[in-house]
Protein backbone atom coordinates (compact mmCIF):
# COMPACT_ATOMS: atom_id res chain seq x y z
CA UNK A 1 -49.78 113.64 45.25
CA UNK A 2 -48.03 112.50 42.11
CA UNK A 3 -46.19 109.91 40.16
CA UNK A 4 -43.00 110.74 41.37
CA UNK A 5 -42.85 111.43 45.61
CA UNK A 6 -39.00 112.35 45.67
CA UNK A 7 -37.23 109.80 48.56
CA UNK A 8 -40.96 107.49 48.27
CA UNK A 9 -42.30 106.53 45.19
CA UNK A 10 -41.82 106.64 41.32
CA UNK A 11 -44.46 105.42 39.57
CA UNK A 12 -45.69 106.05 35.48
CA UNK A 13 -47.28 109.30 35.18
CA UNK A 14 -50.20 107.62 33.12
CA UNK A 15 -51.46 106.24 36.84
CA UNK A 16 -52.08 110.50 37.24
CA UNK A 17 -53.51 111.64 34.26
CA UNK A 18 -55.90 113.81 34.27
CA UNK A 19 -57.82 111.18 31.23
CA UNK A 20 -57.41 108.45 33.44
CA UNK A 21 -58.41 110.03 36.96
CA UNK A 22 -61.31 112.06 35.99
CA UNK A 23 -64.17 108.93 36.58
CA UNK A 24 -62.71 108.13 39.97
CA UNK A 25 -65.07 108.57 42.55
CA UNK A 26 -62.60 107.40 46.00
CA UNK A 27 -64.29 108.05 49.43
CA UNK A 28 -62.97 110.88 51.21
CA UNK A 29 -61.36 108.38 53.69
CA UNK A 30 -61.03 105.14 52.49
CA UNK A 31 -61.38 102.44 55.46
CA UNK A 32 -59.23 99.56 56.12
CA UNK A 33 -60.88 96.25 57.87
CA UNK A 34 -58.52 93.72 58.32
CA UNK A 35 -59.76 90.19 58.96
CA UNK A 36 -56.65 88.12 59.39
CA UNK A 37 -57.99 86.55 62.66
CA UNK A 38 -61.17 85.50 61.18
CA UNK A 39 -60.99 85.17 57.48
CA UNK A 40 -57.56 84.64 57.79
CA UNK A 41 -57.63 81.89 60.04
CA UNK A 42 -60.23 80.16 58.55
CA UNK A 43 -57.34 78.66 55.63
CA UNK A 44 -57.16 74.84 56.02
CA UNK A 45 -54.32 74.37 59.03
CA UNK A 46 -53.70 77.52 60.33
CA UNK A 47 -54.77 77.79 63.99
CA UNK A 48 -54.23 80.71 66.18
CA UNK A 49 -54.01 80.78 69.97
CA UNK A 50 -55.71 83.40 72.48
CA UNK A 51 -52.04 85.14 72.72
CA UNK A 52 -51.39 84.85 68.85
CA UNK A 53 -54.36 86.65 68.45
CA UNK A 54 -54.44 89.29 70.77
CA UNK A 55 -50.02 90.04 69.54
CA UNK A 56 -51.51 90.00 66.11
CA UNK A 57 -54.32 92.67 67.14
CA UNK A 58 -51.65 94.74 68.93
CA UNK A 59 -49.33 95.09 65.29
CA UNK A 60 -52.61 95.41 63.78
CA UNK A 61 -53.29 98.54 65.77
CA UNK A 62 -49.67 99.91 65.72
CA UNK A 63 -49.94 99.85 62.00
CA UNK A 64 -52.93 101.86 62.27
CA UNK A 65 -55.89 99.44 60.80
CA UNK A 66 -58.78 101.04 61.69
CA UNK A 67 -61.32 97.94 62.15
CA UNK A 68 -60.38 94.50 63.18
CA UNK A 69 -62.14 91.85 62.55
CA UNK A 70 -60.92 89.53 65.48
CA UNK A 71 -63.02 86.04 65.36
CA UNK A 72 -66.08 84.61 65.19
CA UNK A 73 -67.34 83.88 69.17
CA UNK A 74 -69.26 81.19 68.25
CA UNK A 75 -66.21 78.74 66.79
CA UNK A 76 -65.43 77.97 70.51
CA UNK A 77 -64.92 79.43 74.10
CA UNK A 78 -61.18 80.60 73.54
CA UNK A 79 -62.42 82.65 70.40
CA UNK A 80 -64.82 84.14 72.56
CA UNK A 81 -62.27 85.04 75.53
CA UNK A 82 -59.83 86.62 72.83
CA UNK A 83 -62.48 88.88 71.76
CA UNK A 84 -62.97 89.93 75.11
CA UNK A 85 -59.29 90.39 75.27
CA UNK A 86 -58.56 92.13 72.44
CA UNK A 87 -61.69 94.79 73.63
CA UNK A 88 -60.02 95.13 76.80
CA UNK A 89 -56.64 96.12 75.79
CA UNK A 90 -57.19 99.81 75.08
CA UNK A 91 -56.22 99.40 70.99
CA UNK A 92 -57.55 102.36 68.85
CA UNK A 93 -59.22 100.47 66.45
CA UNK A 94 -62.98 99.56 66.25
CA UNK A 95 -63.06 95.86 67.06
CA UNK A 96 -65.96 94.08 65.34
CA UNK A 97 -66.33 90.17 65.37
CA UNK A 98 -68.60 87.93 62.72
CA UNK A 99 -71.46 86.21 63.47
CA UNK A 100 -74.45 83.97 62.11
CA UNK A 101 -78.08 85.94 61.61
CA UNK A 102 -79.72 84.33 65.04
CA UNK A 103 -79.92 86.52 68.19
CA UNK A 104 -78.16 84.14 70.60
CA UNK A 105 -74.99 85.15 68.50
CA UNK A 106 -75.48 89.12 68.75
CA UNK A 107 -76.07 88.46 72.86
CA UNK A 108 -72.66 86.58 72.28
CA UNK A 109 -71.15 89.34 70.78
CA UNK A 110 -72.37 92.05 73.28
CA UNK A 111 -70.67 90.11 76.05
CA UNK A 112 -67.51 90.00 74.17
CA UNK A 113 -67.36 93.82 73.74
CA UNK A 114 -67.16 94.64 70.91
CA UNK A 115 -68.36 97.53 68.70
CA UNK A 116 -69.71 96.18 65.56
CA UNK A 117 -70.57 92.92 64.09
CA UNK A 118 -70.83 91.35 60.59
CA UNK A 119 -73.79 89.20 59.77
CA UNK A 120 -73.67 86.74 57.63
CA UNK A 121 -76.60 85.49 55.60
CA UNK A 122 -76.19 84.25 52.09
CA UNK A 123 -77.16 86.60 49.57
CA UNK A 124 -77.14 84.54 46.23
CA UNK A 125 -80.19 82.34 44.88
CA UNK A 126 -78.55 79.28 44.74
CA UNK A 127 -76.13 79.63 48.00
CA UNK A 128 -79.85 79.87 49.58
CA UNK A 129 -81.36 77.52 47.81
CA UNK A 130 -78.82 74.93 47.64
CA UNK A 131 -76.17 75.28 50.60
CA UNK A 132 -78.73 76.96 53.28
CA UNK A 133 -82.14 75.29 52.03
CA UNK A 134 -83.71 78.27 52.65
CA UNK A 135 -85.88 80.21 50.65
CA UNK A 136 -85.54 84.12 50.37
CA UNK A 137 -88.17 84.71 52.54
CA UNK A 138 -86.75 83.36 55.38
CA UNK A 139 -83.30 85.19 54.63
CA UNK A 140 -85.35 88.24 54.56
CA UNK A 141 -86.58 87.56 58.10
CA UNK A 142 -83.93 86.41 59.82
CA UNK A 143 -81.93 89.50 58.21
CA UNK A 144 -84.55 91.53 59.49
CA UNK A 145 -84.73 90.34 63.01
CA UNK A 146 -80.70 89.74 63.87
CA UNK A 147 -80.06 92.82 62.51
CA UNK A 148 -82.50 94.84 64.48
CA UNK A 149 -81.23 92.94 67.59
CA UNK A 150 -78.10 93.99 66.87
CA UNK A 151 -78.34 97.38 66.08
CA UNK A 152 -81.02 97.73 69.52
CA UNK A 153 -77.82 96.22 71.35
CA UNK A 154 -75.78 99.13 70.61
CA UNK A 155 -73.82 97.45 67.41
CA UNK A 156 -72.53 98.92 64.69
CA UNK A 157 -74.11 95.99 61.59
CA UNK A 158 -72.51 95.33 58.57
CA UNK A 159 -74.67 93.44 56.57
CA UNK A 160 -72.93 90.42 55.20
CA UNK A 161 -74.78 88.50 52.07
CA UNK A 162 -72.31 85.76 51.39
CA UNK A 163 -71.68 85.21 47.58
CA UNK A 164 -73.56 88.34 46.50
CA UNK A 165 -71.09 88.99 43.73
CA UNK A 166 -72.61 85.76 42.07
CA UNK A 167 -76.16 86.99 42.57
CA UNK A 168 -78.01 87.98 39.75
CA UNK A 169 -77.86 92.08 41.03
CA UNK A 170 -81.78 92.19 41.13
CA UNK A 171 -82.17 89.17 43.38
CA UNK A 172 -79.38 91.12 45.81
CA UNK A 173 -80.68 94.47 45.44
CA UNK A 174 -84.31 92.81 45.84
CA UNK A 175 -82.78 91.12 48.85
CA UNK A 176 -81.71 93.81 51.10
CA UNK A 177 -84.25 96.43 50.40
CA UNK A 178 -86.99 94.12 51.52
CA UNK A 179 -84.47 93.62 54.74
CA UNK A 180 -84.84 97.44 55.10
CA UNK A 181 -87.97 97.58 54.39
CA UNK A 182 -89.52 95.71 56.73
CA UNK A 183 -87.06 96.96 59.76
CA UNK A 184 -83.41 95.60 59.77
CA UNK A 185 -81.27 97.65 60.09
CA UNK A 186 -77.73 97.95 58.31
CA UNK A 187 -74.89 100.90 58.75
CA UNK A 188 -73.30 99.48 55.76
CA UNK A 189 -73.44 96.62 53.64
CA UNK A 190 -70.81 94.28 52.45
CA UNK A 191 -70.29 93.32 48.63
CA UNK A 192 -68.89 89.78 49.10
CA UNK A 193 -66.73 87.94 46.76
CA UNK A 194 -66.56 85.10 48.75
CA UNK A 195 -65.29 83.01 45.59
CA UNK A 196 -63.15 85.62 43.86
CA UNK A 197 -65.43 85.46 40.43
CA UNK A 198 -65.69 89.87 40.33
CA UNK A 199 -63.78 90.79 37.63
CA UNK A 200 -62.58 94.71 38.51
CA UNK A 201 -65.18 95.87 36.02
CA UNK A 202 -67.89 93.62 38.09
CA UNK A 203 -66.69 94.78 40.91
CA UNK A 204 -67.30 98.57 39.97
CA UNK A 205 -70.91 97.97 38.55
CA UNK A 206 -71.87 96.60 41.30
CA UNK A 207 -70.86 98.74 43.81
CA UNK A 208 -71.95 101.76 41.66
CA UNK A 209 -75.71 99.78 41.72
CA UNK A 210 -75.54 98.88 45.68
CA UNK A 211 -75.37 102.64 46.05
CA UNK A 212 -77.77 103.70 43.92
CA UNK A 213 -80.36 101.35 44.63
CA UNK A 214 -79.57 100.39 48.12
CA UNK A 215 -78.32 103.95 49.51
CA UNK A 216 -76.19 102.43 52.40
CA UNK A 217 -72.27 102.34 52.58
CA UNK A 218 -70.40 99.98 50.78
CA UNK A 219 -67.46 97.61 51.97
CA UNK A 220 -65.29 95.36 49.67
CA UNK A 221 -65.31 92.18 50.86
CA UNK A 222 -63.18 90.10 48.14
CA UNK A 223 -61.32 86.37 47.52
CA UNK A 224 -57.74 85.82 45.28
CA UNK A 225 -59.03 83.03 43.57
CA UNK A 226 -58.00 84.56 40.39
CA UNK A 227 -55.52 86.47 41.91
CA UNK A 228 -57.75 89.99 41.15
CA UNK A 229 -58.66 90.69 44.57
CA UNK A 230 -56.43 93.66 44.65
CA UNK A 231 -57.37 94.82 41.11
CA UNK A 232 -61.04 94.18 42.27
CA UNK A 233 -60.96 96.12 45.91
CA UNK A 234 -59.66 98.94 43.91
CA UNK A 235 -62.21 98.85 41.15
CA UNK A 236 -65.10 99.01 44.23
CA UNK A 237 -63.34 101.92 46.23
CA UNK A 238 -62.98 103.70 42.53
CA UNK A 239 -66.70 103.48 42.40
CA UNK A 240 -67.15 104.34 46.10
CA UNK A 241 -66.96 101.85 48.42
CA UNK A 242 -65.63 103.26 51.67
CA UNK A 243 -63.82 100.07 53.16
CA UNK A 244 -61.59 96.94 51.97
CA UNK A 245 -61.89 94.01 53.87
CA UNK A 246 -57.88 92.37 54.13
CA UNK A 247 -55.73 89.95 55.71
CA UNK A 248 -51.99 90.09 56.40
CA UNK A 249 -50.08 88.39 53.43
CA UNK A 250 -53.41 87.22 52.20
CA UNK A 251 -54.06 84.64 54.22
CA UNK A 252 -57.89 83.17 54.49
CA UNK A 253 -59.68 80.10 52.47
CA UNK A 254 -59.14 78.41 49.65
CA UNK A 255 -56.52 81.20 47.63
CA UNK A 256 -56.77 83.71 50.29
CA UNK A 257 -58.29 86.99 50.65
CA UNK A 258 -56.88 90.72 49.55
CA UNK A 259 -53.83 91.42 51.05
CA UNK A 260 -53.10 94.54 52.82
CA UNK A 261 -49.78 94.82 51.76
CA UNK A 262 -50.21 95.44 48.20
CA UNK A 263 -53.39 97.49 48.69
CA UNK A 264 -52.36 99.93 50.73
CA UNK A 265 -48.91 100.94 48.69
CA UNK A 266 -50.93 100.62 45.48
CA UNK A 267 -53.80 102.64 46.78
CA UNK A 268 -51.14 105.36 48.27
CA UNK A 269 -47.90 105.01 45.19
CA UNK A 270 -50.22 104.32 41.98
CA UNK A 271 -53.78 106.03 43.16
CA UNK A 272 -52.38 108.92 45.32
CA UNK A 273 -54.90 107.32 48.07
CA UNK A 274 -53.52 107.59 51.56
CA UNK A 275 -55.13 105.31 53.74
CA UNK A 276 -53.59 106.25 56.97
CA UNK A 277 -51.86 102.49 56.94
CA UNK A 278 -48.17 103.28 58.64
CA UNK A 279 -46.59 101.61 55.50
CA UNK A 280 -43.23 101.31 57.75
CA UNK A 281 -44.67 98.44 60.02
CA UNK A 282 -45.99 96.82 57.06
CA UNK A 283 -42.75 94.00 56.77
CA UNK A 284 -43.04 93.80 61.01
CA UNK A 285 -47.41 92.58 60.85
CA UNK A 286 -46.63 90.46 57.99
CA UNK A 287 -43.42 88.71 60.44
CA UNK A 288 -45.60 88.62 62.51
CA UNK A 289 -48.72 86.41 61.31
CA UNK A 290 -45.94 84.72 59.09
CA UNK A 291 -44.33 83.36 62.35
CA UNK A 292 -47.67 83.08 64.01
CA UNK A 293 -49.91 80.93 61.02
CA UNK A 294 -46.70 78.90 60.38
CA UNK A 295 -47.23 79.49 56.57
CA UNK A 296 -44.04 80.94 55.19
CA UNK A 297 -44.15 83.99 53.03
CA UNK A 298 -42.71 83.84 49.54
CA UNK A 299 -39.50 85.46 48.90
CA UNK A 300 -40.62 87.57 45.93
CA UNK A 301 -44.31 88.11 47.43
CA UNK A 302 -44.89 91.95 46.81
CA UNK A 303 -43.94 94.51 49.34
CA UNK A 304 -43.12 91.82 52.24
CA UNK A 305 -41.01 89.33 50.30
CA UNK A 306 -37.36 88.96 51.78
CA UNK A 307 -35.80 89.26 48.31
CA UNK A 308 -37.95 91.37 46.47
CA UNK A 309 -35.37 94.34 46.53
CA UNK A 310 -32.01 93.42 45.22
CA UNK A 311 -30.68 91.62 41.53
CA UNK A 312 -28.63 88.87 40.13
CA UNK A 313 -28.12 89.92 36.48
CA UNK A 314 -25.59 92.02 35.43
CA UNK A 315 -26.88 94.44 33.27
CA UNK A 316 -29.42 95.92 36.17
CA UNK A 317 -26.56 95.44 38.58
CA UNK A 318 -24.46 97.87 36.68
CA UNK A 319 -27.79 99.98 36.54
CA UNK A 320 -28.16 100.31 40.06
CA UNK A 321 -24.39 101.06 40.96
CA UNK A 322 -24.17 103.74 38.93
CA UNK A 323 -27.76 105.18 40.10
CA UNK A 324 -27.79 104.85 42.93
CA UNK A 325 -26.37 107.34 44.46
CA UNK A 326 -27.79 110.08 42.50
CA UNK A 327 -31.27 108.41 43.24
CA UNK A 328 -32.15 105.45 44.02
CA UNK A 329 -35.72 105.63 42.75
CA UNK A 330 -34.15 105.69 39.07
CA UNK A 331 -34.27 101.72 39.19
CA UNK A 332 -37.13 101.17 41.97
CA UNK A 333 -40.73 101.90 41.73
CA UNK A 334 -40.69 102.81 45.68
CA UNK A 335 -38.21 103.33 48.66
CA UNK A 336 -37.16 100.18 50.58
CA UNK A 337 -37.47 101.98 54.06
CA UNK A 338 -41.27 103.14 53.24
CA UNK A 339 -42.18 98.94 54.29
CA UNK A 340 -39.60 98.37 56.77
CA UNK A 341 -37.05 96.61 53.80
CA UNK A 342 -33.87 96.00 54.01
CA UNK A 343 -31.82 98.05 51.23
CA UNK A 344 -31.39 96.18 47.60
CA UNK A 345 -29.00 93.01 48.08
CA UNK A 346 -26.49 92.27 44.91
CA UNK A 347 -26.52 88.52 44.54
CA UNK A 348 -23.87 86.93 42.38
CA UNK A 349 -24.28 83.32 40.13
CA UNK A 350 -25.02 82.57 36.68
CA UNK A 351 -26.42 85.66 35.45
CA UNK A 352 -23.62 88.46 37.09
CA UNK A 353 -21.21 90.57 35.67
CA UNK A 354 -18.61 92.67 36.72
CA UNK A 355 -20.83 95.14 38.29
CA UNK A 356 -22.02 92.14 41.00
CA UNK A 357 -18.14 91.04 41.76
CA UNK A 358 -17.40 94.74 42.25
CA UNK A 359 -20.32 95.38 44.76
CA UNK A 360 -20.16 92.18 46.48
CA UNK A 361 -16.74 92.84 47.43
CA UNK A 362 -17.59 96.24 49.24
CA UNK A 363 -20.14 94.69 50.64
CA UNK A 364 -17.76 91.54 52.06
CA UNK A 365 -15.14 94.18 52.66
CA UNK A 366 -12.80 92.54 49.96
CA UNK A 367 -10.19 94.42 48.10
CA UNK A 368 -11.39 95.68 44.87
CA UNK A 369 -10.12 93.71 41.69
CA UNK A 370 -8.79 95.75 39.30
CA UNK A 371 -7.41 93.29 36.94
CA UNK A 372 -10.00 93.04 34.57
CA UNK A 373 -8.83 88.91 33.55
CA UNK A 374 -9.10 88.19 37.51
CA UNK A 375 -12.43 89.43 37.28
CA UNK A 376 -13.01 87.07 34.46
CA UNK A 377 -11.77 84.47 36.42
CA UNK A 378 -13.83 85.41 39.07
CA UNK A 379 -17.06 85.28 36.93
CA UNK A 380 -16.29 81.84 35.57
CA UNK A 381 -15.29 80.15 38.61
CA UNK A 382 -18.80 81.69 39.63
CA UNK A 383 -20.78 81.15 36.54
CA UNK A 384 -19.78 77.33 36.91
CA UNK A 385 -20.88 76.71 40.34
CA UNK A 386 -23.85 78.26 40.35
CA UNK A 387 -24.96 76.53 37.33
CA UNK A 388 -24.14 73.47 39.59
CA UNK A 389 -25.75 74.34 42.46
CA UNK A 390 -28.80 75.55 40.68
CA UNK A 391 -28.83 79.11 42.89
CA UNK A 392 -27.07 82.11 43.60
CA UNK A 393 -24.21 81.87 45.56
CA UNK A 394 -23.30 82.46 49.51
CA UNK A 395 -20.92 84.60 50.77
CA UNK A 396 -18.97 81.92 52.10
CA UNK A 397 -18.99 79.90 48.25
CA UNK A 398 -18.32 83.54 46.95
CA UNK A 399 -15.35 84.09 49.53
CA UNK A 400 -13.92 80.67 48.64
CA UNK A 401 -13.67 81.28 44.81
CA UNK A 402 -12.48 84.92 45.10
CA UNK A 403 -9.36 84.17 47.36
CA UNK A 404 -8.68 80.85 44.67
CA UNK A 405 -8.58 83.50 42.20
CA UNK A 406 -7.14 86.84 43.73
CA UNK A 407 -4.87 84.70 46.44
């Protein structure tokens, strides 16, 4: 892959320089984990039903997520039957479900069906010490015994120490080799941000320590709450973590978690890292939850917003009408259709020029203008109202002023 995919992407060529690529150290296959139903859900008033859940699971799978991460079994009875569910309905991905380090929770989990779980124990000295009242002893322990109960069960574990990115990296390292040690057992391990305080550079030392001193596969489990959790799941794949944790549109607590919209085009446009993601149902799962969660989506959020592709001022206007039909990647960093878009819209108020007035009316189907004074007219009439209005026009408002003008 390169900068420039003709018909996909165009993208600096700095991103693929040889100066800049040679210290990345990507996984073969990078993994994607999304945990909309858990993580997600668990942002203050969203509440999702059996059926939103399991239709949420099914996009999930058609857009070719390879883990889902669908609920905790313990929050109540219904999360538990739409684990069960979701195992039963033939998807293709791995369907794993997050519990608490005590036994009665893996039995839980064994009945739902599912093929992993992710245990959570904190993993910083003060989350211990001052949110659990526990010492790091009895982490250890209870590490060491849920996680051998899992793993005896027949589950895949990822290990989950809550807040390790705010661990001093001795006390985590410490941490989870005495949990190997003395018989847990872990398939991977999970670097959590739960707080969003890795800076990408953080992130990457970390991960690069994890495995080197811990030796078990690494997962990127990371918070927005400095909006860096893309920047930062990047940084910890760069240094070798196989798999980001994600929601859809970034849903989860507080400021959300890493959304899996602008990872995966990032990872696949600006890091020539395909992650298998079908990038084409991308704007159909993010309709989806956005419907489902009841939290509307942004109109300019990147790659699902409804009006992220299109312009208002003039001089790109006249930019895009004459290139775009020798390509339109001259004034686009990647193709509408690879997300499901909708082609660039030209909206017309207070910024346009003539380029807007003459693409709005082939768009309306209105005769072109070819007094230049009418188009003038046009512009001011425009100009005026939208200043009024405080927006870009309708088509209707539009319609109105052209046939005042042009008769």
């Amino acid at each position: 892959m390169s900068y420039k995919e003709a018909g996909k992407w165009w993208v600096s060529p700095g991103d693929f320089s040889d100066d800049v690529t040679k210290d990345f150290h990507f996984p073969e296959q990078i993994e994607i984990l999304d945990t909309t139903l858990r993580d997600g859900e668990q942002e203050a008033g969203i509440i999702f039903t059996k059926e939103d859940k399991l239709a949420i699971a099914r996009k999930l799978d058609a857009a070719g997520v390879h883990r889902i991460e669908a609920g905790c079994p313990a929050t109540s009875e219904e999360d538990a039957e739409a684990l069960r569910e979701i195992c039963q309905d033939g998807l293709n991905a791995e369907i794993y479900c997050f519990v608490r380090g005590v036994t009665s929770d893996m039995d839980l989990a064994k009945s739902c069906g599912v093929d992993g779980v992710l245990i959570e124990i904190p993993g910083s000295e003060h989350m211990l010490s001052g949110g659990m009242r526990w010492t790091p002893e009895k982490a250890v322990e209870a590490a060491i015994v849920s996680t051998r109960y899992a793993h005896e069960l027949g589950l895949k574990v990822t290990y989950f120490p809550s807040d390790g990115s705010r661990a001093s990296l001795d006390f985590l390292i410490d941490l989870l080799n005495k949990i190997l040690e003395g018989g847990g057992w872990m398939d991977s391990v999970a670097l959590v941000d739960t707080f969003g305080t890795f800076s990408p550079e953080g992130a990457a030392y970390y991960t690069k320590a994890l495995l080197e001193r811990v030796g078990k596969p690494v997962e990127a489990h990371f918070h927005e709450d400095f909006g860096l959790s893309v920047a930062t799941t990047i940084a910890a794949l760069k240094a070798g973590a196989f798999c980001a944790h994600v929601t859809v549109n970034g849903i989860g607590e507080r400021a959300g978690s890493c959304p899996i919209e602008p990872l995966v085009m990032s990872l696949l446009c600006l890091y020539g890292q395909d992650t298998g993601i079908k990038t084409e149902n991308l704007i159909d799962l993010a309709k989806e939850v956005e419907v489902r969660s009841g939290k509307p989506t942004p109109p300019t959020k990147a790659i699902v917003g409804d009006r992220l592709f299109g312009w208002e001022t003039g001089l790109p206007v006249g930019y895009w009408q004459k290139a775009k039909d020798i390509d339109p990647l001259i004034m686009l960093p990647y193709l509408y259709t690879m997300t499901g878009q909708n082609p660039p819209h030209i909206y017309i108020g207070k910024k346009s020029g003539g380029a807007n007035v003459a693409l709005v009316n082939e768009r309306l189907g209105l005769p072109v203008v070819e007094d230049k004074e009418k188009v003038k007219e046009i512009l001011a009439k425009v100009k005026t109202l939208s200043i009024s209005v405080k927006r870009d026009l309708t088509d209707e408002e539009y319609i109105c002023i052209y046939h005042e003008v042009v008769g």
